[in-house]
Structure formats: C-alpha cells, structure tokens
PDB file of N, CA and C in Angstrom:
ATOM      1  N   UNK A   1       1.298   0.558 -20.004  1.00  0.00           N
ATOM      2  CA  UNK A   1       1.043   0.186 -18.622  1.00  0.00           C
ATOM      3  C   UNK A   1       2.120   0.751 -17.717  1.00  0.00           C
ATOM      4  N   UNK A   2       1.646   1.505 -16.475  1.00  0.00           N
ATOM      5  CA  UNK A   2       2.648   2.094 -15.875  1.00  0.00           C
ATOM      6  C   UNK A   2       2.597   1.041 -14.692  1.00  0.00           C
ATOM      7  N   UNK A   3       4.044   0.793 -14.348  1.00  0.00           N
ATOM      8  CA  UNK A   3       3.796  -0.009 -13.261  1.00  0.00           C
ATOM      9  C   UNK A   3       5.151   0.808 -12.133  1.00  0.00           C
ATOM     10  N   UNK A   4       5.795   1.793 -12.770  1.00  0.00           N
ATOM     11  CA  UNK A   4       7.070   2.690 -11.817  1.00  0.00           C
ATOM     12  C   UNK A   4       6.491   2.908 -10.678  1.00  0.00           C
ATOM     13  N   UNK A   5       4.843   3.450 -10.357  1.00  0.00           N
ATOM     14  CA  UNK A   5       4.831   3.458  -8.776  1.00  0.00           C
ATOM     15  C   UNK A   5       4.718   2.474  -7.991  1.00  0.00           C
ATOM     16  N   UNK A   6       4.826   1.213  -8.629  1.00  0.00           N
ATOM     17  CA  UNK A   6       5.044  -0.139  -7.456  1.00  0.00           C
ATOM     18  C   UNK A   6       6.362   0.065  -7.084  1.00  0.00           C
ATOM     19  N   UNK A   7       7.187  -0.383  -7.685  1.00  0.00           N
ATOM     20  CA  UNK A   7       8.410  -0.481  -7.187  1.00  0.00           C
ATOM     21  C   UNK A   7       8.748   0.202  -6.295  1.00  0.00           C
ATOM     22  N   UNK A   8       8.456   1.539  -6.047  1.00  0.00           N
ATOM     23  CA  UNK A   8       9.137   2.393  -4.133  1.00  0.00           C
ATOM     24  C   UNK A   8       8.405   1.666  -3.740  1.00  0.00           C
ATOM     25  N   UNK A   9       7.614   1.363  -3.975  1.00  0.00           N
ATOM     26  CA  UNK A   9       6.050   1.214  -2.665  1.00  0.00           C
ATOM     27  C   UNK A   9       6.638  -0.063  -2.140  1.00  0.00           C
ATOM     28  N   UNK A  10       6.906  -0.977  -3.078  1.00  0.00           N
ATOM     29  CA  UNK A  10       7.797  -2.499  -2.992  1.00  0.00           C
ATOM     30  C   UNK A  10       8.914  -2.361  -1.499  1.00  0.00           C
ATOM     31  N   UNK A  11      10.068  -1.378  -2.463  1.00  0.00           N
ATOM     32  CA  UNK A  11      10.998  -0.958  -2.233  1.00  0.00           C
ATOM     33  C   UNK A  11      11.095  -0.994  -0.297  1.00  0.00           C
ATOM     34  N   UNK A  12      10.124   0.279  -0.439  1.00  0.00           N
ATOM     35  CA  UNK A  12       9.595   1.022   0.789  1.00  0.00           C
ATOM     36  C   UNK A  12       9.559  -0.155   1.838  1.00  0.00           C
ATOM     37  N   UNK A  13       8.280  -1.004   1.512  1.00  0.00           N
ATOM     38  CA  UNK A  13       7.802  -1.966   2.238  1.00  0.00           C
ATOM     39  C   UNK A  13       9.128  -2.787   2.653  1.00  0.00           C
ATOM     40  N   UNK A  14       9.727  -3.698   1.775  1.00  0.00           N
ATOM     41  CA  UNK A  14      10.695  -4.383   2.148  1.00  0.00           C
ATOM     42  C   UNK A  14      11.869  -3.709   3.196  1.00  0.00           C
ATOM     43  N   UNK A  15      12.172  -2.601   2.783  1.00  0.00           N
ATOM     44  CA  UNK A  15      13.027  -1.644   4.523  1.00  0.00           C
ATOM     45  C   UNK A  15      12.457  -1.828   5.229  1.00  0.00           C
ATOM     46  N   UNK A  16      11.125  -1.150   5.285  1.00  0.00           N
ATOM     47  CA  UNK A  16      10.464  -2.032   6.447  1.00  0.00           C
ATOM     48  C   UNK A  16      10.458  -2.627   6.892  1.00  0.00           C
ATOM     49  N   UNK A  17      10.068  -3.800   6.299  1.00  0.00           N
ATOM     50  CA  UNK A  17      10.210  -5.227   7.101  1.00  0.00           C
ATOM     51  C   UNK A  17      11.518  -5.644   7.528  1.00  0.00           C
ATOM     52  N   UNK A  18      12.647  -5.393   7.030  1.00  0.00           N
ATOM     53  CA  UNK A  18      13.848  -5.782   7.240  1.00  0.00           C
ATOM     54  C   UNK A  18      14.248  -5.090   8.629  1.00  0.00           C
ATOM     55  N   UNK A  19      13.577  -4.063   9.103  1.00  0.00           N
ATOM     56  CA  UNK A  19      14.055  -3.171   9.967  1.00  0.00           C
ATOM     57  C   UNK A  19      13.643  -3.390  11.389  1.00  0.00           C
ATOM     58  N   UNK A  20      14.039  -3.873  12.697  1.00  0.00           N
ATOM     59  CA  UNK A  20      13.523  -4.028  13.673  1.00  0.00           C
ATOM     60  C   UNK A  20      12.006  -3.063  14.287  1.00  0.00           C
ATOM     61  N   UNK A  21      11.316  -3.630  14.592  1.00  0.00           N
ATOM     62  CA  UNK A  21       9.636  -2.770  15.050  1.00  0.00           C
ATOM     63  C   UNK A  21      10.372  -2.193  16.011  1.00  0.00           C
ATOM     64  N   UNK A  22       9.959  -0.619  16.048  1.00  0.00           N
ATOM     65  CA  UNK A  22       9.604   0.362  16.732  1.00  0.00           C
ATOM     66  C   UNK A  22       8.634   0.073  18.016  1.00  0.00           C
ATOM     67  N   UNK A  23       8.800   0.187  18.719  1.00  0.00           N
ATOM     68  CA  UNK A  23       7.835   0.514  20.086  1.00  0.00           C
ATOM     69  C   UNK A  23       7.596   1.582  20.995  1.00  0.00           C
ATOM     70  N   UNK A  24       6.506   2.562  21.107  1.00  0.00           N
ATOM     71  CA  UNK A  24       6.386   3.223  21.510  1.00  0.00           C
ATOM     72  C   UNK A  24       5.394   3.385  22.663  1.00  0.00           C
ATOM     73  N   UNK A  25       5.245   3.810  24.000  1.00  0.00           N
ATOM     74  CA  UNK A  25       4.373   4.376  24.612  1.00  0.00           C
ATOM     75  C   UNK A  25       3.908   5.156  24.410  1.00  0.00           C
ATOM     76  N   UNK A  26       2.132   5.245  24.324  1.00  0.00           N
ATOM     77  CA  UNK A  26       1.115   6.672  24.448  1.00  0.00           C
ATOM     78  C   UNK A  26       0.392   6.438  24.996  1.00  0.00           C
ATOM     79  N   UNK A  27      -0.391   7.663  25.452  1.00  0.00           N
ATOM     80  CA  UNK A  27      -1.260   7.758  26.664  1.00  0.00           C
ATOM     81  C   UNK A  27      -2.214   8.348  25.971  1.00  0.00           C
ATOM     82  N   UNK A  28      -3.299   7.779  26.047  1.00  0.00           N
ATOM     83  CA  UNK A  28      -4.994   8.548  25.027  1.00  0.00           C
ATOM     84  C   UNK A  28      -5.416   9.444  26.454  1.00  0.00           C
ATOM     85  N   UNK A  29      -6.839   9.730  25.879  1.00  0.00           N
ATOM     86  CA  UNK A  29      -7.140  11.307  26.169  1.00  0.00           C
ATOM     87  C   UNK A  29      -8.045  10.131  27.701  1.00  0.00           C
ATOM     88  N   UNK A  30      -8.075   8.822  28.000  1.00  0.00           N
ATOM     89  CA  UNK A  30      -8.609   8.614  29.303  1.00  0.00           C
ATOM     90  C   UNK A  30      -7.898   8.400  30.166  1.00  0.00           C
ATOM     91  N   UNK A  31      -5.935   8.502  29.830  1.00  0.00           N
ATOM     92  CA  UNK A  31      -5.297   7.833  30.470  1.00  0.00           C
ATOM     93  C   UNK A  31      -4.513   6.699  30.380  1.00  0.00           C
ATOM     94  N   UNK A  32      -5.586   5.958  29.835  1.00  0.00           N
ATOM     95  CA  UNK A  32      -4.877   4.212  29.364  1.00  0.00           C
ATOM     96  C   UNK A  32      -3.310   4.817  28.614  1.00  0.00           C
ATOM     97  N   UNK A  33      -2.171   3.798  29.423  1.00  0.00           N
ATOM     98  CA  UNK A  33      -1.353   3.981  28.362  1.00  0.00           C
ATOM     99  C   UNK A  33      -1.567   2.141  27.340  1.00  0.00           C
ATOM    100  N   UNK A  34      -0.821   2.767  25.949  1.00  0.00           N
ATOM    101  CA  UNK A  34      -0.935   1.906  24.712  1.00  0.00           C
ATOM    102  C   UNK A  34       0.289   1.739  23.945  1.00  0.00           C
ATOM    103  N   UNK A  35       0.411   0.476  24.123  1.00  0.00           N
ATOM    104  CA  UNK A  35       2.127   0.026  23.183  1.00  0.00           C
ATOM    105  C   UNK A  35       1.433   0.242  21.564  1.00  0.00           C
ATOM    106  N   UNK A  36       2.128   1.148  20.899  1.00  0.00           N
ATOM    107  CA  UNK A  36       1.999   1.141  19.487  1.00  0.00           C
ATOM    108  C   UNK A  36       3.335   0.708  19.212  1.00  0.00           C
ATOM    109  N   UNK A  37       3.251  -0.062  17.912  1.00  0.00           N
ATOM    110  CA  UNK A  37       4.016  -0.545  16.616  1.00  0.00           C
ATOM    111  C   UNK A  37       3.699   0.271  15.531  1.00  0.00           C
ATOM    112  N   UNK A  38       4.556   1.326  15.656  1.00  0.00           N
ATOM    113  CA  UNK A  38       4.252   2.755  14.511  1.00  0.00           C
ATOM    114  C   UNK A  38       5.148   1.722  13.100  1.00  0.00           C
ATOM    115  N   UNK A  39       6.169   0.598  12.933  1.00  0.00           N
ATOM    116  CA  UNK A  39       6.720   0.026  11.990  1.00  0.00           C
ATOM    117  C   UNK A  39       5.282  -0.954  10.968  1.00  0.00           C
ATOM    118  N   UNK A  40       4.312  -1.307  12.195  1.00  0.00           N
ATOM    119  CA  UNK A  40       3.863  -2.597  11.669  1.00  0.00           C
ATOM    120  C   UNK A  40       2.529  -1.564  10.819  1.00  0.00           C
ATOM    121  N   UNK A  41       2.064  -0.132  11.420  1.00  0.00           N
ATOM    122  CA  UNK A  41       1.170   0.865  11.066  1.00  0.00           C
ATOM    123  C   UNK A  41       1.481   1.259  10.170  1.00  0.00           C
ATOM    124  N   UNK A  42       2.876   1.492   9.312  1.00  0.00           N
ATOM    125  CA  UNK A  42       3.305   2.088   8.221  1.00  0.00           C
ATOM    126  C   UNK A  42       2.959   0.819   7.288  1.00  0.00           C
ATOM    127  N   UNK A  43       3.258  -0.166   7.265  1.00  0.00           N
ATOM    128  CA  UNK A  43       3.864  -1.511   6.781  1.00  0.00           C
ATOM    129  C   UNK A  43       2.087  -1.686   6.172  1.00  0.00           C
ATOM    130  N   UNK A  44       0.900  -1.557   7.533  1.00  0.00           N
ATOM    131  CA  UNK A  44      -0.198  -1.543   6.698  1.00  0.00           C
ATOM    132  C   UNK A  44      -0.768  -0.518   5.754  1.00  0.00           C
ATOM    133  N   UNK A  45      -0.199   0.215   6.058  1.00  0.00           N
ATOM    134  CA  UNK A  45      -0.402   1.333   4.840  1.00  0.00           C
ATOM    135  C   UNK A  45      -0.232   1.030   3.544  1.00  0.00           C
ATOM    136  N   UNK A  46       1.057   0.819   3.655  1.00  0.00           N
ATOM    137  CA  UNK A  46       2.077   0.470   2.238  1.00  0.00           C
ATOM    138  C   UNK A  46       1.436  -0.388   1.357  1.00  0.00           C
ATOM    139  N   UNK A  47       1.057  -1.824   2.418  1.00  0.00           N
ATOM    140  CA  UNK A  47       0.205  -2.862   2.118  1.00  0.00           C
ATOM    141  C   UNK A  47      -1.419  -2.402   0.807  1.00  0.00           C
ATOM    142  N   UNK A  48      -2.008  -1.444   1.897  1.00  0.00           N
ATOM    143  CA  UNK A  48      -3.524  -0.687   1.656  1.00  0.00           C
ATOM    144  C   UNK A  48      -2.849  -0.229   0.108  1.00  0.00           C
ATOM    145  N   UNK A  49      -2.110   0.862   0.126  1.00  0.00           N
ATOM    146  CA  UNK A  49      -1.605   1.356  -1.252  1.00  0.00           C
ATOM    147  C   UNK A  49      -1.201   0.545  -2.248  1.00  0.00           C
ATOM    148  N   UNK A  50      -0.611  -0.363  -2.137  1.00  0.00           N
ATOM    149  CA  UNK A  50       0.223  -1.470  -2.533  1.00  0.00           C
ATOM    150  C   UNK A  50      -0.850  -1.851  -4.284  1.00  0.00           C
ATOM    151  N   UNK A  51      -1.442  -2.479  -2.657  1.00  0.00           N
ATOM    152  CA  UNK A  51      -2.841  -3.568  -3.530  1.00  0.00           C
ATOM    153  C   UNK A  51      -4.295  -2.443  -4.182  1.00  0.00           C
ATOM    154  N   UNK A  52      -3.977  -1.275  -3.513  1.00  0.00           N
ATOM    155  CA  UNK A  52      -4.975  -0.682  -4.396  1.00  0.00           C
ATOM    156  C   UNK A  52      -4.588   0.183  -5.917  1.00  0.00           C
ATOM    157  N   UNK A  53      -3.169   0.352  -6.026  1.00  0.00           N
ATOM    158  CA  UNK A  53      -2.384   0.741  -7.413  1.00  0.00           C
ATOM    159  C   UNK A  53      -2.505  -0.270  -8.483  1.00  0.00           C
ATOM    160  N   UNK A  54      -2.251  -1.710  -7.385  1.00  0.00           N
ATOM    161  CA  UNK A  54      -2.632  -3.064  -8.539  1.00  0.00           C
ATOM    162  C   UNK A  54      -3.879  -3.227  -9.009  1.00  0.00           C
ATOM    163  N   UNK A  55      -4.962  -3.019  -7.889  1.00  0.00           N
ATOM    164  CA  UNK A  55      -6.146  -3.174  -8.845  1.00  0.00           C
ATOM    165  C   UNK A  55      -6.535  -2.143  -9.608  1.00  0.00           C
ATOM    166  N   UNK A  56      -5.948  -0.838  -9.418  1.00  0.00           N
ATOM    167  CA  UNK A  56      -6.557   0.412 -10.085  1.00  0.00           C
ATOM    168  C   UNK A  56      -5.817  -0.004 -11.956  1.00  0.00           C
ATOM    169  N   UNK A  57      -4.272  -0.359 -11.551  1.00  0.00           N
ATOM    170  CA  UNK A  57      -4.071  -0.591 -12.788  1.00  0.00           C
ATOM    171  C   UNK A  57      -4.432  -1.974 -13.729  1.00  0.00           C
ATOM    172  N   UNK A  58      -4.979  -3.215 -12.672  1.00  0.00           N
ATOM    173  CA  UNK A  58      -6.018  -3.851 -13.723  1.00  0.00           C
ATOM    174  C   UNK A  58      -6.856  -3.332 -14.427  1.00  0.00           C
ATOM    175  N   UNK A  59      -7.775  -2.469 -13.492  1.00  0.00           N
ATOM    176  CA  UNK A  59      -8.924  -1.878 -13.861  1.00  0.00           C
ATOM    177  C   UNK A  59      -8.734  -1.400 -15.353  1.00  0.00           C
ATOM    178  N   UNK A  60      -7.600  -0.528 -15.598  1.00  0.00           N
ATOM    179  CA  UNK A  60      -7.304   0.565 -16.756  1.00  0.00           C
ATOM    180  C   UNK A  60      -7.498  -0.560 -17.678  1.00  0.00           C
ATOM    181  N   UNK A  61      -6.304  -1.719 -17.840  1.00  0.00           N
ATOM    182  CA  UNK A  61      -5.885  -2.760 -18.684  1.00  0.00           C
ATOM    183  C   UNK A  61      -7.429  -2.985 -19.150  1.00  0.00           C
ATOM    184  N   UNK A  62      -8.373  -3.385 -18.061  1.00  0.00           N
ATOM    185  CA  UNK A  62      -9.266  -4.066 -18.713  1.00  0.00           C
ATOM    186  C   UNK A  62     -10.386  -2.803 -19.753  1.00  0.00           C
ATOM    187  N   UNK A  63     -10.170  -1.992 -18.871  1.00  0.00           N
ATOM    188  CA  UNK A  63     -11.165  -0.471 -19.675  1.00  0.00           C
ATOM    189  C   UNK A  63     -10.517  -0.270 -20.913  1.00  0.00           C
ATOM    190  N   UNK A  64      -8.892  -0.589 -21.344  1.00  0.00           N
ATOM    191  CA  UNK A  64      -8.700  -0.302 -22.377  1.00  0.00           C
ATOM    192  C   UNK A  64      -8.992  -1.367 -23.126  1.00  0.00           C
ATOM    193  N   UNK A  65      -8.799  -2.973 -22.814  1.00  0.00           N
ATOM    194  CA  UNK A  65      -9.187  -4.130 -23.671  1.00  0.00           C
ATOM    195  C   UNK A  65     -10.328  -3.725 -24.352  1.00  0.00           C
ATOM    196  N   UNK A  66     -11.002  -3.295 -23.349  1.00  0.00           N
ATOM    197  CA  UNK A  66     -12.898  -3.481 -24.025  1.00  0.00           C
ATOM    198  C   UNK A  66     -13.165  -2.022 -24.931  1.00  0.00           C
ATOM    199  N   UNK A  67     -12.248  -1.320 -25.174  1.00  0.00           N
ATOM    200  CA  UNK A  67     -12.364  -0.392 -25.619  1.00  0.00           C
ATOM    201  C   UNK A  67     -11.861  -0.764 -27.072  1.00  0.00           C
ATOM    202  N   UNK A  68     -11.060  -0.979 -26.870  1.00  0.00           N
ATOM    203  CA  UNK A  68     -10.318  -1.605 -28.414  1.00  0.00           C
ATOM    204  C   UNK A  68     -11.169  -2.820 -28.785  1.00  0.00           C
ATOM    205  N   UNK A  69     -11.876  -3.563 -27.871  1.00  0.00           N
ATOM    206  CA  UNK A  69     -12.934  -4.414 -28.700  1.00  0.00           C
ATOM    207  C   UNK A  69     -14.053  -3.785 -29.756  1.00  0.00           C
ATOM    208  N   UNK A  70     -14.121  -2.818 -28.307  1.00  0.00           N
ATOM    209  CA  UNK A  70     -15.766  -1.934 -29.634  1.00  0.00           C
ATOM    210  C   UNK A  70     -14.893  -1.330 -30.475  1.00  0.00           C
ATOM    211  N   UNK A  71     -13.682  -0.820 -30.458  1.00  0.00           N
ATOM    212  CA  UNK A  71     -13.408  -0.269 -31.977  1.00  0.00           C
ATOM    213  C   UNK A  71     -13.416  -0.876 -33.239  1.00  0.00           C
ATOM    214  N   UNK A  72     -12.887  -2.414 -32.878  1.00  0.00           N
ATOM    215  CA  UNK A  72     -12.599  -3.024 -33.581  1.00  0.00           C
ATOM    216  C   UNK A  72     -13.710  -3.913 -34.305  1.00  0.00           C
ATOM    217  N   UNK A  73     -14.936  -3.510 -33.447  1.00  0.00           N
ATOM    218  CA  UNK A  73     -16.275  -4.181 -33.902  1.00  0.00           C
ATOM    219  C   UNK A  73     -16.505  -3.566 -35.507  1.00  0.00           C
TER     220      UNK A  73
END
C-alpha cells in the first residue's frame, strides 16, 4: 500500500492553512471587479486531490482483497 503521496499533499495543505489568505483584485471580461482568495482556491484543490488518492487507494486494497479471495477459492 502506497500511501507517500498523502503526506506532501497533507504537508502542503497544512502551510496553507497556517498561512494568512491572500486577497486579490480582478476584473472579468464585463468589468465587474472580484475579491478572489487564490489561498482558500488552492486549499480546495489540495482538499479535491486529497480525498480522491484516498479513495483511489481504497479502491486498489479492495480489488486486491477480492482477488486473493478467488485465488484462494
């Protein structure tokens, strides 16, 4: 079971959070200007990746359980 790419991702996230939010002004293509939080946009990323490495590596665990069941049938 590989679990080494959680830990940056962990890692990553927690700087993050520890780190005061970023605030930025932009102006879209009508004009409107828009306060982005480019800290809290990374942070959901990390999040998105996070939790999809965990379920990808349930997934394996369980593809290999059931695999070693039918062998063992």
């Amino acid at each position: 079971m590989k679990t080494g790419k959680l830990k940056p991702l962990r890692e990553t996230m927690s700087s993050l959070e520890s780190q005061p939010d970023q605030y930025s002004l932009s102006t879209d293509a009508c004009g409107e200007t828009r306060l982005l939080n480019e800290s809290l946009k990374a942070r959901n990323v990390l999040r998105h990746w996070t939790i999809s490495e965990e379920l990808l590596e349930g997934s394996r665990r369980r593809v290999l359980e059931n695999v070693r069941t039918l062998i063992s049938c």
